[in-house]
Protein backbone atom coordinates (compact mmCIF):
# COMPACT_ATOMS: atom_id res chain seq x y z
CA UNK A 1 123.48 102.94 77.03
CA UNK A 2 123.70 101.76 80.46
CA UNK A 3 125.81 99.32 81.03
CA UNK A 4 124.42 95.15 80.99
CA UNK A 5 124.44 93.39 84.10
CA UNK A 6 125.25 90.57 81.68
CA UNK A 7 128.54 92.23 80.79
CA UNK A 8 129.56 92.66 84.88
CA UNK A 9 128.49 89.17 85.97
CA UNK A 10 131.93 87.63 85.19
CA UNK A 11 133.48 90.66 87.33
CA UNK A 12 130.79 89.68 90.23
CA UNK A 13 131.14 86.74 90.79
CA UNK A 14 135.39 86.90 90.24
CA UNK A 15 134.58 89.55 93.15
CA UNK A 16 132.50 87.13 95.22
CA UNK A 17 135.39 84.36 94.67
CA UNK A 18 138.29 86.42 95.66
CA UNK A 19 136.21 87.52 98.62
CA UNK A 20 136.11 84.04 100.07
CA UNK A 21 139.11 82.98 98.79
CA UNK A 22 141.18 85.91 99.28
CA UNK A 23 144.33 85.80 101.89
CA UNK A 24 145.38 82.50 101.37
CA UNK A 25 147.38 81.10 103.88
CA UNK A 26 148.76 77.51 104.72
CA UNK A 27 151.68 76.32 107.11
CA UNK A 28 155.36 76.21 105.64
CA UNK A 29 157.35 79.91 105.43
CA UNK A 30 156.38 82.94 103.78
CA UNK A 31 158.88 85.84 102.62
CA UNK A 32 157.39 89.03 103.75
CA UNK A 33 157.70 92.48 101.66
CA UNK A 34 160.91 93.17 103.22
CA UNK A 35 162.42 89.91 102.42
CA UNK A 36 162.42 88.06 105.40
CA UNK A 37 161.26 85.31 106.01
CA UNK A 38 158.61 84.31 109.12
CA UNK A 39 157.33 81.25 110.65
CA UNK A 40 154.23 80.48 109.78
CA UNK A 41 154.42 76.73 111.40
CA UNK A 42 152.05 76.23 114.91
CA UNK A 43 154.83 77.63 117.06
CA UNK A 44 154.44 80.83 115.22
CA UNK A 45 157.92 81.44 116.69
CA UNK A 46 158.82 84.33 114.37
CA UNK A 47 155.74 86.19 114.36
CA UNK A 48 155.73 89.28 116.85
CA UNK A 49 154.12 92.82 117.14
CA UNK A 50 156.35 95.67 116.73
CA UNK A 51 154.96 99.08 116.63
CA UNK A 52 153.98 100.29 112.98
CA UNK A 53 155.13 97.14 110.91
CA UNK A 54 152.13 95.08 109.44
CA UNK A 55 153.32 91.82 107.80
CA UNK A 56 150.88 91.36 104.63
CA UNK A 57 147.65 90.02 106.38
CA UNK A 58 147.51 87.70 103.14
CA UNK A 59 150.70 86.08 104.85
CA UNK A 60 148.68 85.35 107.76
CA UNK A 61 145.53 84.37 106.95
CA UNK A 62 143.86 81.02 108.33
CA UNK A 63 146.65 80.26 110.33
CA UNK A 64 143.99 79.42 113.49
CA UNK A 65 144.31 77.85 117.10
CA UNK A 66 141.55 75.41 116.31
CA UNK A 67 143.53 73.37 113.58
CA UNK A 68 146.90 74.06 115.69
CA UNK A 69 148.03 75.85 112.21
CA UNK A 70 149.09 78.96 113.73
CA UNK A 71 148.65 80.65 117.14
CA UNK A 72 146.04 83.48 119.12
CA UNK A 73 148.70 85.73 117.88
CA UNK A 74 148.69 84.91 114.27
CA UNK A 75 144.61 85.33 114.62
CA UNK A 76 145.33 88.83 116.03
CA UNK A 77 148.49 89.60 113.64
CA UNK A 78 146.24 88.90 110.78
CA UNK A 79 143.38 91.16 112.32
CA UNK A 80 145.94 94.65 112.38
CA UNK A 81 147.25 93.67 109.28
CA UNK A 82 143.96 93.24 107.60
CA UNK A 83 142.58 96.45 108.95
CA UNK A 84 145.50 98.35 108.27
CA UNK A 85 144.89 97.53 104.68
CA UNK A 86 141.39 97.64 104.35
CA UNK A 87 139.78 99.76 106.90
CA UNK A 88 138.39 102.57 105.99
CA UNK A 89 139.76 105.04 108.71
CA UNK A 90 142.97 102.92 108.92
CA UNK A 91 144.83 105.84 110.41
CA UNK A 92 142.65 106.49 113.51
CA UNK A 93 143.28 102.98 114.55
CA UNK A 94 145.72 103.04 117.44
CA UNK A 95 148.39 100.43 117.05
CA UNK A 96 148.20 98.09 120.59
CA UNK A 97 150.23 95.46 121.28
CA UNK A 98 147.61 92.33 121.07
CA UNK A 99 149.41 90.49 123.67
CA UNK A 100 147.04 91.32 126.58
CA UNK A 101 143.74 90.50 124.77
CA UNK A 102 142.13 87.57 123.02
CA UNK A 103 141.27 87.35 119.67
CA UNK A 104 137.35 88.85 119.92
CA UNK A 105 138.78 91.73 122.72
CA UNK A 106 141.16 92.81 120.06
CA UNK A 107 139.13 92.81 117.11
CA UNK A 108 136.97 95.54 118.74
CA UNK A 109 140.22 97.90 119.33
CA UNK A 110 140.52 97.72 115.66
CA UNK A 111 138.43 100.81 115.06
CA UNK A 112 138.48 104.53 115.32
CA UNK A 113 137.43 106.09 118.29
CA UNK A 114 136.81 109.30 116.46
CA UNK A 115 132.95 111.07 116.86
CA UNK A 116 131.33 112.12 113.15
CA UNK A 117 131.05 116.03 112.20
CA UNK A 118 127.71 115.65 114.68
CA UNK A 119 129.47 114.54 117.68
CA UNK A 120 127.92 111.18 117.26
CA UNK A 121 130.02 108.17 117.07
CA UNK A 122 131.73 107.51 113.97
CA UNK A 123 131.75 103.53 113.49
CA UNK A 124 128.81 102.08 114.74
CA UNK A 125 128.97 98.95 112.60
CA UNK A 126 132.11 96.85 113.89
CA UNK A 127 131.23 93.03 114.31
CA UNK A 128 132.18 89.74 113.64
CA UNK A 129 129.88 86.48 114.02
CA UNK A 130 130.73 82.73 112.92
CA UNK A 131 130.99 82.11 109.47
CA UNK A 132 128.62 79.45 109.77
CA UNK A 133 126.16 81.03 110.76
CA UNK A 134 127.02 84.44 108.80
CA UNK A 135 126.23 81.83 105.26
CA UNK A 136 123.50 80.23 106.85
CA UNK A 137 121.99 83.75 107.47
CA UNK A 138 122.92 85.48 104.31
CA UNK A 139 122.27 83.05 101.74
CA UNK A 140 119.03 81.24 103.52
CA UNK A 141 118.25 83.95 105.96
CA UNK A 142 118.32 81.35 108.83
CA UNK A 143 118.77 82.11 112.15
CA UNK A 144 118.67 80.48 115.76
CA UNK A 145 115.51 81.40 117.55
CA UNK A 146 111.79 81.52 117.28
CA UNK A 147 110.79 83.71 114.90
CA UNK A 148 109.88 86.96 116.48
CA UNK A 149 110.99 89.72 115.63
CA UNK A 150 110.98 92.45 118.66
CA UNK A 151 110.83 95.82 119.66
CA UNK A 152 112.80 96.77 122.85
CA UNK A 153 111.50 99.57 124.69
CA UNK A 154 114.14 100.77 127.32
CA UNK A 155 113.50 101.58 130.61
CA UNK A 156 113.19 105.20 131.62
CA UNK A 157 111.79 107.75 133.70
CA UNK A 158 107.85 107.49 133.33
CA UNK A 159 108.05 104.24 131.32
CA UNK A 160 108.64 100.63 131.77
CA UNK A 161 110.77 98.00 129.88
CA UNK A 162 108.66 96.11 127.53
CA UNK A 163 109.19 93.99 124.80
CA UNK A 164 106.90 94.27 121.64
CA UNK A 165 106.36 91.88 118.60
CA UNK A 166 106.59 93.62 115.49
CA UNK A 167 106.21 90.26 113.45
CA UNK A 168 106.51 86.37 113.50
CA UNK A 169 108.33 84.63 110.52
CA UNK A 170 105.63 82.31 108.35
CA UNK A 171 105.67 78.84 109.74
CA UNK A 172 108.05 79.32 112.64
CA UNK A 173 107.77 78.28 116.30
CA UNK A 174 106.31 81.79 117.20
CA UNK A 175 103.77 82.38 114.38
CA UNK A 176 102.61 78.70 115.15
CA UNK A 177 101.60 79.69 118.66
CA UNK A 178 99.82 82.42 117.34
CA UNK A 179 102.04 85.36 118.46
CA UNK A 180 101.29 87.76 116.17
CA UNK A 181 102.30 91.88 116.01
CA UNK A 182 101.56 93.91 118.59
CA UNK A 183 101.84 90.57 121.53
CA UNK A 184 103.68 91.86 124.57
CA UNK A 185 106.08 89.32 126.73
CA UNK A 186 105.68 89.97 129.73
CA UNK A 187 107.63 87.11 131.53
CA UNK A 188 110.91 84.99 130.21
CA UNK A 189 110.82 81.59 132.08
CA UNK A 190 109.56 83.29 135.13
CA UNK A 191 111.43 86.22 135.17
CA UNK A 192 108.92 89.46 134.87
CA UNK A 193 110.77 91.47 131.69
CA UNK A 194 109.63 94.99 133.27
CA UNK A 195 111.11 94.58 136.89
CA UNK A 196 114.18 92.20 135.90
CA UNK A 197 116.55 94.42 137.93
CA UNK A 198 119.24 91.94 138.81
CA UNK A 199 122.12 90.76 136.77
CA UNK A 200 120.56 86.86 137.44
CA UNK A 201 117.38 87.88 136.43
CA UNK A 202 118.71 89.82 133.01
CA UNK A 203 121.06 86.65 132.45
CA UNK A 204 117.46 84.27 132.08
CA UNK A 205 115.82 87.33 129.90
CA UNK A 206 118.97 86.77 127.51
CA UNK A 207 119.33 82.93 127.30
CA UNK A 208 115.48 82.89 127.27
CA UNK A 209 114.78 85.55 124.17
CA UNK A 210 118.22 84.72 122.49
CA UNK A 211 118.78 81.15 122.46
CA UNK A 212 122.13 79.61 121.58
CA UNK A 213 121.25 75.70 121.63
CA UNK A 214 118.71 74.62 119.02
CA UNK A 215 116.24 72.37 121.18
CA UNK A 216 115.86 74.87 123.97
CA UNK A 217 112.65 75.58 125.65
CA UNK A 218 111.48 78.42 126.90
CA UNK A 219 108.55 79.42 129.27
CA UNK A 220 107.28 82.90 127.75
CA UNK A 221 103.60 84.95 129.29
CA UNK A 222 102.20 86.51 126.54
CA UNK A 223 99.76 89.11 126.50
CA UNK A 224 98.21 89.29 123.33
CA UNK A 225 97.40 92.37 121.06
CA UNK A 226 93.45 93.58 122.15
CA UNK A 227 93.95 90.59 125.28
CA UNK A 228 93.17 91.42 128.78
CA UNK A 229 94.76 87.99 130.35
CA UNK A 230 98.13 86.44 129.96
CA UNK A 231 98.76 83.24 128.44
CA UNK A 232 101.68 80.53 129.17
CA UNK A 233 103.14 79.67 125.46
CA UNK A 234 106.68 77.40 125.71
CA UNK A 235 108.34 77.50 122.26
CA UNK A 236 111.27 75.67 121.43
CA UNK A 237 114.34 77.03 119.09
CA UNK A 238 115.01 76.16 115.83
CA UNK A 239 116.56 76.86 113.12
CA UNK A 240 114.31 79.90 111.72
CA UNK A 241 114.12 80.90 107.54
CA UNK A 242 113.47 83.99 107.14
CA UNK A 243 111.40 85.17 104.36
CA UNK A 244 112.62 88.66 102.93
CA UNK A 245 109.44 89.38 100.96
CA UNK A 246 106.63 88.40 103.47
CA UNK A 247 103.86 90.62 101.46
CA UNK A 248 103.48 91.99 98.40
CA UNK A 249 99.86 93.38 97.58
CA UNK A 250 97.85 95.53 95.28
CA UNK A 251 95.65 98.35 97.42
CA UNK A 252 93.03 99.61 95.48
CA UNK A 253 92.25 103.36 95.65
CA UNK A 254 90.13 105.85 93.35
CA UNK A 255 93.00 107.24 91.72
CA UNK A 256 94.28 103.94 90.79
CA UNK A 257 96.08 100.93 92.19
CA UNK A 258 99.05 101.56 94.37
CA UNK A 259 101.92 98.50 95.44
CA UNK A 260 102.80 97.95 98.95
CA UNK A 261 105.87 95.51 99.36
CA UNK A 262 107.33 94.76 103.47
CA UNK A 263 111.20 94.12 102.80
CA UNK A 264 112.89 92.53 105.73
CA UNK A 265 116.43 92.01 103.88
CA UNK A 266 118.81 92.27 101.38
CA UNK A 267 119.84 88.39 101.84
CA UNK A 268 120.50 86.05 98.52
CA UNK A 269 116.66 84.51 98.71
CA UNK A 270 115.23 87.71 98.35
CA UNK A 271 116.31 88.32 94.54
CA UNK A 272 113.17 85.49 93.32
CA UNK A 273 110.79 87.16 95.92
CA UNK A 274 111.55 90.70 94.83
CA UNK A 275 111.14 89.64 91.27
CA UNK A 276 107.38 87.82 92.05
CA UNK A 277 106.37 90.64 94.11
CA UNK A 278 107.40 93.21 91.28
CA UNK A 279 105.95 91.07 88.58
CA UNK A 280 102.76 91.00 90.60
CA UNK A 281 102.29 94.57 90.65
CA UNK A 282 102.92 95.11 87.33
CA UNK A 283 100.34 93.05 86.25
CA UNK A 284 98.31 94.85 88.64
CA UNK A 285 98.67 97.89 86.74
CA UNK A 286 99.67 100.05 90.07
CA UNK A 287 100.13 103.69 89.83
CA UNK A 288 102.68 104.53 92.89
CA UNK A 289 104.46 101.90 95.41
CA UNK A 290 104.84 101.93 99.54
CA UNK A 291 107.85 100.18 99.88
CA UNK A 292 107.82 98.93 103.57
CA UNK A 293 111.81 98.90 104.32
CA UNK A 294 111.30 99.64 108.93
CA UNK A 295 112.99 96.34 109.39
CA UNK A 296 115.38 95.77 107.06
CA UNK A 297 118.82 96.30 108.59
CA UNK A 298 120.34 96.20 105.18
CA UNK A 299 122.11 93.32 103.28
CA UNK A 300 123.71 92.75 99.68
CA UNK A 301 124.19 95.63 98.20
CA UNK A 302 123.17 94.19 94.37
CA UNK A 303 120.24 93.39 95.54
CA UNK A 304 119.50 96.83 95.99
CA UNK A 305 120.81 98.32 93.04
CA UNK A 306 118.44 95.56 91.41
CA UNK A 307 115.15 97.02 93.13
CA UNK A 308 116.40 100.55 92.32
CA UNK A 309 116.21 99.60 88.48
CA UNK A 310 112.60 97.67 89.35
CA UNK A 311 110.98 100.38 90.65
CA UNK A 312 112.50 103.30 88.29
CA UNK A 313 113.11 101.77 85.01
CA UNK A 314 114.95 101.69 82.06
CA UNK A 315 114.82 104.91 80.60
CA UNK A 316 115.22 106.64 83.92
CA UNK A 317 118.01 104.33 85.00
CA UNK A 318 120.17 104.56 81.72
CA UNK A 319 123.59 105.41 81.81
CA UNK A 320 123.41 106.41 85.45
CA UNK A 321 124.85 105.25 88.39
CA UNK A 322 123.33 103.21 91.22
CA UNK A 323 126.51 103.87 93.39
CA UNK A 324 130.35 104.96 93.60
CA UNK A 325 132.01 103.26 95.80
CA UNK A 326 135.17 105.10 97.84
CA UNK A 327 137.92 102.96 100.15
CA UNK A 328 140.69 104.61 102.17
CA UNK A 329 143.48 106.89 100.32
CA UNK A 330 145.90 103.37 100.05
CA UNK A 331 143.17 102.41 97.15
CA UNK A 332 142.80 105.50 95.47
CA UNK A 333 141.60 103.92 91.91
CA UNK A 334 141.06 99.88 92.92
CA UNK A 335 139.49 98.06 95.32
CA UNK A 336 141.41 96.94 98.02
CA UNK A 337 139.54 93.52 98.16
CA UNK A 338 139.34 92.69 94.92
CA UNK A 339 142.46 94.39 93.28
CA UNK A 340 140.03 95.62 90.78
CA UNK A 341 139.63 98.58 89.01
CA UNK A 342 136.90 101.14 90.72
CA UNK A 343 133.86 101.52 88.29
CA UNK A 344 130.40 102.80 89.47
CA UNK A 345 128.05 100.21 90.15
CA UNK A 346 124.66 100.29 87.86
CA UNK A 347 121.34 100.12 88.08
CA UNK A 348 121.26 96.05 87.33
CA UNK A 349 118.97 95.43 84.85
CA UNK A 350 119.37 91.39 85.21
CA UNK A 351 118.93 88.44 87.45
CA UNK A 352 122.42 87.74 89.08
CA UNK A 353 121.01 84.08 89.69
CA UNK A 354 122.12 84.62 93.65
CA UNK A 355 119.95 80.82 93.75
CA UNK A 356 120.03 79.49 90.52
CA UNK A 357 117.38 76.83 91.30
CA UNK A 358 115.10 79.69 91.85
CA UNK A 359 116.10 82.26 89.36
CA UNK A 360 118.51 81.93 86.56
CA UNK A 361 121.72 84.00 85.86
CA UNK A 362 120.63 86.67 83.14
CA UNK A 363 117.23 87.23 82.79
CA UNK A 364 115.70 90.50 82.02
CA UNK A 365 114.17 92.46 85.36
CA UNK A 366 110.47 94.04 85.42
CA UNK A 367 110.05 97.35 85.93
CA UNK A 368 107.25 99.35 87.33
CA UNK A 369 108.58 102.69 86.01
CA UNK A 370 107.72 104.65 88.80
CA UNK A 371 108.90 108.35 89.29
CA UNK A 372 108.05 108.47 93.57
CA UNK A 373 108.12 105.83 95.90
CA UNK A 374 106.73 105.83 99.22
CA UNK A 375 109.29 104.67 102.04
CA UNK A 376 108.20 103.39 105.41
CA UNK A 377 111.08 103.55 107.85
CA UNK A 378 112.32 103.12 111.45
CA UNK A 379 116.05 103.59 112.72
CA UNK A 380 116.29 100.33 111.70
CA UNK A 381 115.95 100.81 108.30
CA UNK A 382 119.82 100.99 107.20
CA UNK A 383 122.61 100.29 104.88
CA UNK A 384 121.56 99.01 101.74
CA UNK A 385 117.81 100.06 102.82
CA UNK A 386 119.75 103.37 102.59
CA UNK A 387 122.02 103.15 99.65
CA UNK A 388 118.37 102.02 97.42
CA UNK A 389 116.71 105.37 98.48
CA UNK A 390 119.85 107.38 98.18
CA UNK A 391 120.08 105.69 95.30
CA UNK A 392 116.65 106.65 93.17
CA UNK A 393 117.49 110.16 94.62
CA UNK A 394 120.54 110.62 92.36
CA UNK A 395 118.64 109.80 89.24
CA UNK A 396 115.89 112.31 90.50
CA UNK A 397 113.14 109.97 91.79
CA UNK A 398 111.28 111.16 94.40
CA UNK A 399 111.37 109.39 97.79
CA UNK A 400 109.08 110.08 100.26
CA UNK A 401 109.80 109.02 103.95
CA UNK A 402 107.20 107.79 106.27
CA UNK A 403 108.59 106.92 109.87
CA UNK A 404 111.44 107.63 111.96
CA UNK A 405 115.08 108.52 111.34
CA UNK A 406 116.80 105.42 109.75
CA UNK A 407 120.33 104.46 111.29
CA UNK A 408 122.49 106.27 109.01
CA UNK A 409 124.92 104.13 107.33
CA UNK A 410 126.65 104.98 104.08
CA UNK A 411 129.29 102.86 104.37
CA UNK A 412 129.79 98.94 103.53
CA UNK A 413 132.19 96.14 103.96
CA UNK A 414 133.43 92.97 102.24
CA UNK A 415 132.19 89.99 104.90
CA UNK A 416 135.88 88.55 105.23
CA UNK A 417 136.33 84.75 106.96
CA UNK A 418 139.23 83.71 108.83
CA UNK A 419 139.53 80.87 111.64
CA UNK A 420 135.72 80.02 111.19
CA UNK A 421 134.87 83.62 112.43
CA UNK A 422 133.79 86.17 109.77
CA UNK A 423 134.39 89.84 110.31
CA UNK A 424 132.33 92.74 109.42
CA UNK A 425 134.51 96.09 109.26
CA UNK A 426 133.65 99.15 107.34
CA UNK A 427 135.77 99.46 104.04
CA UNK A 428 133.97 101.80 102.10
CA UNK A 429 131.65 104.62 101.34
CA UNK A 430 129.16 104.87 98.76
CA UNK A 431 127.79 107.93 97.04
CA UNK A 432 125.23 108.02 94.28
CA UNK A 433 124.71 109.83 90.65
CA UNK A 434 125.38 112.81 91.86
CA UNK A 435 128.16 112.59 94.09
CA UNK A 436 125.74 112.51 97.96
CA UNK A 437 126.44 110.03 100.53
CA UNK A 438 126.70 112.35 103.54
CA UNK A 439 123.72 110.83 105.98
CA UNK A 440 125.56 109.36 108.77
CA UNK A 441 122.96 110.64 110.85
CA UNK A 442 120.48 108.94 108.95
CA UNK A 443 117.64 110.40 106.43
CA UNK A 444 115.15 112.36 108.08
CA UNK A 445 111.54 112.47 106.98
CA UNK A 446 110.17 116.42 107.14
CA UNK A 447 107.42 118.38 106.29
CA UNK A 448 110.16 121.52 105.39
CA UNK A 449 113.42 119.72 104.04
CA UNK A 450 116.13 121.64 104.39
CA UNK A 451 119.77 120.12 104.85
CA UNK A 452 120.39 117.46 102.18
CA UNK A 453 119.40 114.06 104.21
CA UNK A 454 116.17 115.50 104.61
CA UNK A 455 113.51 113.74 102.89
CA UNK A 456 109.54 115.11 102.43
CA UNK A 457 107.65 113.04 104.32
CA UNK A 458 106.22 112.72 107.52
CA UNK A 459 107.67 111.74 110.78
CA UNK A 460 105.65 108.73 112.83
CA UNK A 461 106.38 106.42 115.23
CA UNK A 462 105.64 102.81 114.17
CA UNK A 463 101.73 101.12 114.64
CA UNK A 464 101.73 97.59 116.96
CA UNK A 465 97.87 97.61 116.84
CA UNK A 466 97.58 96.51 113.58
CA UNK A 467 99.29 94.50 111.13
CA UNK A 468 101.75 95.15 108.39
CA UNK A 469 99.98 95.99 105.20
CA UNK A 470 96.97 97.20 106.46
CA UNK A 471 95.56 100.56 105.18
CA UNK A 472 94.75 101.17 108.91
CA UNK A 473 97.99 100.98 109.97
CA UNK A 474 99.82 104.18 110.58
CA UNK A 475 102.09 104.20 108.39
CA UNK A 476 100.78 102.89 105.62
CA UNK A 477 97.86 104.93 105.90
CA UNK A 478 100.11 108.51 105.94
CA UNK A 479 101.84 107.28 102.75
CA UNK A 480 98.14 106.87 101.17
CA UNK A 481 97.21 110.11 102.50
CA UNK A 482 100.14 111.97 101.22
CA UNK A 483 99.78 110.39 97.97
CA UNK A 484 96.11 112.08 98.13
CA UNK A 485 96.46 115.53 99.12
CA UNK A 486 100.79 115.80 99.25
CA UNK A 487 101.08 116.40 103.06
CA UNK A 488 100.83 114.13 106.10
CA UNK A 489 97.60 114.17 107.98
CA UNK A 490 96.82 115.46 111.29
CA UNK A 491 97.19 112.90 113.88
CA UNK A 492 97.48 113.33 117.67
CA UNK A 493 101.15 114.05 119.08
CA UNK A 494 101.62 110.35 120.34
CA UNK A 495 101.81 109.35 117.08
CA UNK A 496 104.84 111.64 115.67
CA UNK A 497 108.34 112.05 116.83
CA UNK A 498 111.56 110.01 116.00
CA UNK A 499 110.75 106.09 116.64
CA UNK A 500 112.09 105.34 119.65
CA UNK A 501 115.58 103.76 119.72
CA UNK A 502 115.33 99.85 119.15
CA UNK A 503 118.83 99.17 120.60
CA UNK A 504 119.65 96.86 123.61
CA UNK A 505 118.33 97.91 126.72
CA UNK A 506 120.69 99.83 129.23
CA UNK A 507 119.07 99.49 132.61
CA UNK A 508 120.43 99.42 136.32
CA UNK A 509 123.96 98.34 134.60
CA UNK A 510 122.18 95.39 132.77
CA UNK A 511 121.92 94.78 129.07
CA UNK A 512 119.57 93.01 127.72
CA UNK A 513 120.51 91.76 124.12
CA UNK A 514 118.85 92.83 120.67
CA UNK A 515 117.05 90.31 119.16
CA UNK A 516 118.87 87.97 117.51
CA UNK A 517 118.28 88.25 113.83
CA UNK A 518 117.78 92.10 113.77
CA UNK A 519 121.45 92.06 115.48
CA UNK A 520 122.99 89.89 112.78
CA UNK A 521 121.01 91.79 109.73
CA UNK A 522 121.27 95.14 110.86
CA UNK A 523 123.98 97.46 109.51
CA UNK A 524 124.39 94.72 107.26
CA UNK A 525 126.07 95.76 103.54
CA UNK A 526 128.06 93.70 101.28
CA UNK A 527 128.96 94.04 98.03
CA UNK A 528 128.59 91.95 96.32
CA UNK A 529 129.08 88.65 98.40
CA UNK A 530 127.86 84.88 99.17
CA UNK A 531 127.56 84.06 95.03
């Protein structure tokens, strides 16, 4: 019998505790494993690198410059010692003194520098943001902006920089001026966004698009989807919610009803969305789902397990696992972070009550007991987007991918906070039922499968012209036409190929930021976290 989600809430949220909690800290001295003892006062006078020794980074945690508790090098100290530990490629890190870099400029060293069996680089997914805004985005999905979400198209030989809206969060500053998908910008406070070709003029794009002071206004020419003539829109940035589970429909066909759901994220206020939309289309009595995953960068990783066991089922889902999880060869048999045993993670068959004043702990989760589901992807469909498909693979559902490559993430950290900054570094690898989690390249949607990340499906760059959840739109409308006739249709060669890369901008020597939200959600998996 599988095993209760009931039964593994205690170990959850003990997980979820010791997450936040874990390291301890505090001024006074410590004894370290070799019996010495180090300062761990604000002078921080015992504390020192030395090539190959790592003092226990639970020794050094929250010892910060802010509070005058501890010292840049105690910050840094506790950084090595941490990812020594915890990292999962712990051994290509190269050990550098930390002296001649501050705290952010080390942090990135911590990392391997090795390339994947492809050639391609191997960590992709090292970061660190403030841990205020890390729980304002992961438990309320809120973010500093304006509630666009864009597409950046670089510039290159033959085409122009642009800057596309792929969709404006409900109620926010954007959707209230009526930007909708498919809206160009064409200007930033003056500054035209296809010749910007000066480091002044990239510097205005950035503050303009990615605000960092709520309040700030910002001039923006708009040339609307089907418009001939720009408008002049100023919005002002807020503090944007995000809603995970924007639609969540019943399209009727003649072969019966079929679900379409657009997933933005894995975040804690999706769990009582998920659950409504699922609900929905189970009393809607639908016969196959599109599950609309192009923008979600990823996110708790119970959250996905949960829709795996929505969409599949019971019978399908019992005694099977959702996920193995695998850390570096120190941690063998426990988990590094937790000190707990390693035991696959299930197919949760229960709330976990992530908001309890939305959804209880415990209760029972519909199913639509579904043996496909249709997945509509981009590359920045990763993570936990990843780990749910690979997921209903192992128990032998079929997925069918509609889209572009996604970004190829098996792997998934612990969120760990220290000094008001939390950091994001990979600590572990997940493979499902039967043993696969080898797509760091990403999963590939083909008309002839043939290596193992290869998924049937058809490849399709994404539709602007019309809006999400319409049967018009490109890629809902293959996934409706494979579900006819079990092949994608013939469309014109501007429509296929991999989606082009929606990364920052390299032009001239100037960057030009990702948006803001799709930079802090993408590559974004946690388990389990922010209970």
């Amino acid at each position: 019998m599988m095993l209760s989600i009931k039964h593994n809430l205690p170990g959850l949220l003990l997980s979820a505790l010791l997450l936040t909690a874990c390291g301890g800290g505090g001024n006074g001295s410590t004894t370290d494993t070799s019996g010495g003892t180090i300062d761990t006062g604000a002078n921080n006078g015992g504390l020192a690198w030395v090539e190959g020794e790592f003092i226990p980074y639970a020794q050094l945690a929250n010892q910060c410059v802010a509070d005058q508790s501890g010292s840049e090098l105690s910050e840094k100290l506790w950084l090595r010692s941490w990812s020594n530990d915890t990292y999962l490629w712990y051994d290509e890190i190269v050990d550098t003194d930390p002296a001649p870099y501050t705290v952010p400029e080390y942090f990135e060293l911590l990392k391997t520098n090795e390339l994947s069996a492809s050639g391609n680089i191997k960590d992709k997914f090292h970061y660190a943001m403030s841990s205020a805004e890390w729980e304002q985005l992961n438990q309320a999905g809120a973010s500093l902006g304006y509630g666009f979400n864009l597409y950046l198209q670089q510039a290159s030989a033959g085409m122009d920089r642009k800057v596309t809206v792929t969709f404006s969060e409900p109620n926010s500053p954007a959707a209230l001026a009526s930007i909708g998908r498919g809206a160009v910008l064409v200007s930033v406070d003056g500054v035209s966004i296809k010749d910007a070709n000066d480091s002044d003029s990239i510097n205005i794009l950035n503050a303009g698009l990615f605000p960092s002071v709520s309040g700030k206004q910002t001039d923006f020419g708009v040339l609307d989807l089907g418009a001939t003539e720009i408008r002049n829109v100023t919005l002002t940035a807020t503090s944007v919610v995000s809603t995970p589970v924007p639609i969540a429909s019943a399209i009727p066909t003649f072969s019966g009803n079929v679900g379409y759901i657009q997933f933005n994220a894995h975040i804690a206020t999706a769990e009582r969305q998920l659950v409504d939309a699922i609900n929905g289309l189970k009393n809607s009595d639908v016969q196959d789902l599109v599950l609309d995953l192009r923008y979600n960068g990823g996110g708790l990783l119970a959250l996905a397990s949960q829709l795996g066991y929505m969409i599949a089922g019971e019978q399908a889902t019992q005694n099977r696992t959702f996920e193995r999880l695998t850390f570096n060869d120190k941690y063998p048999n426990r988990d590094p972070v937790t000190g707990e045993a390693l035991t696959p993670i299930p197919f949760i068959d229960q709330s976990i009550g992530f908001d309890p004043n939305t959804l209880a702990q415990g209760e029972a989760l519909p199913s639509l007991n579904l043996q496909r589901v249709f997945v509509l992807t981009t590359n920045n469909t990763c993570s936990a987007s990843e780990a749910l498909m690979n997921g209903l693979r192992g128990i032998d559902i079929d997925v069918i991918q509609i889209g572009g490559t996604s970004c190829g993430k098996p792997y998934g950290f612990y969120p760990t906070p220290n000094c008001d900054t939390t950091y994001f570094s990979v600590q572990f690898k997940g493979v499902n039922d039967k043993g696969f989690g080898d797509y760091s390249d990403g999963f590939v949607p083909s008309s002839n499968p043939t290596l193992a990340s290869d998924l049937p499906g058809c490849v399709l760059n994404d539709d602007f012209s019309q809006p999400l959840g319409n049967i018009n739109e490109r890629l809902l409308s293959a996934a409706l036409y494979y579900r006819d006739n079990n092949r994608c249709p013939a469309l014109s060669t501007s429509s296929m190929g991999r989606v082009a890369a929606q990364a920052p901008f390299i032009d001239k020597g100037f960057t030009l930021e990702d948006t803001r939200v799709q930079s802090k959600l993408r590559n974004n998996r946690v388990w389990p976290t922010g209970l």
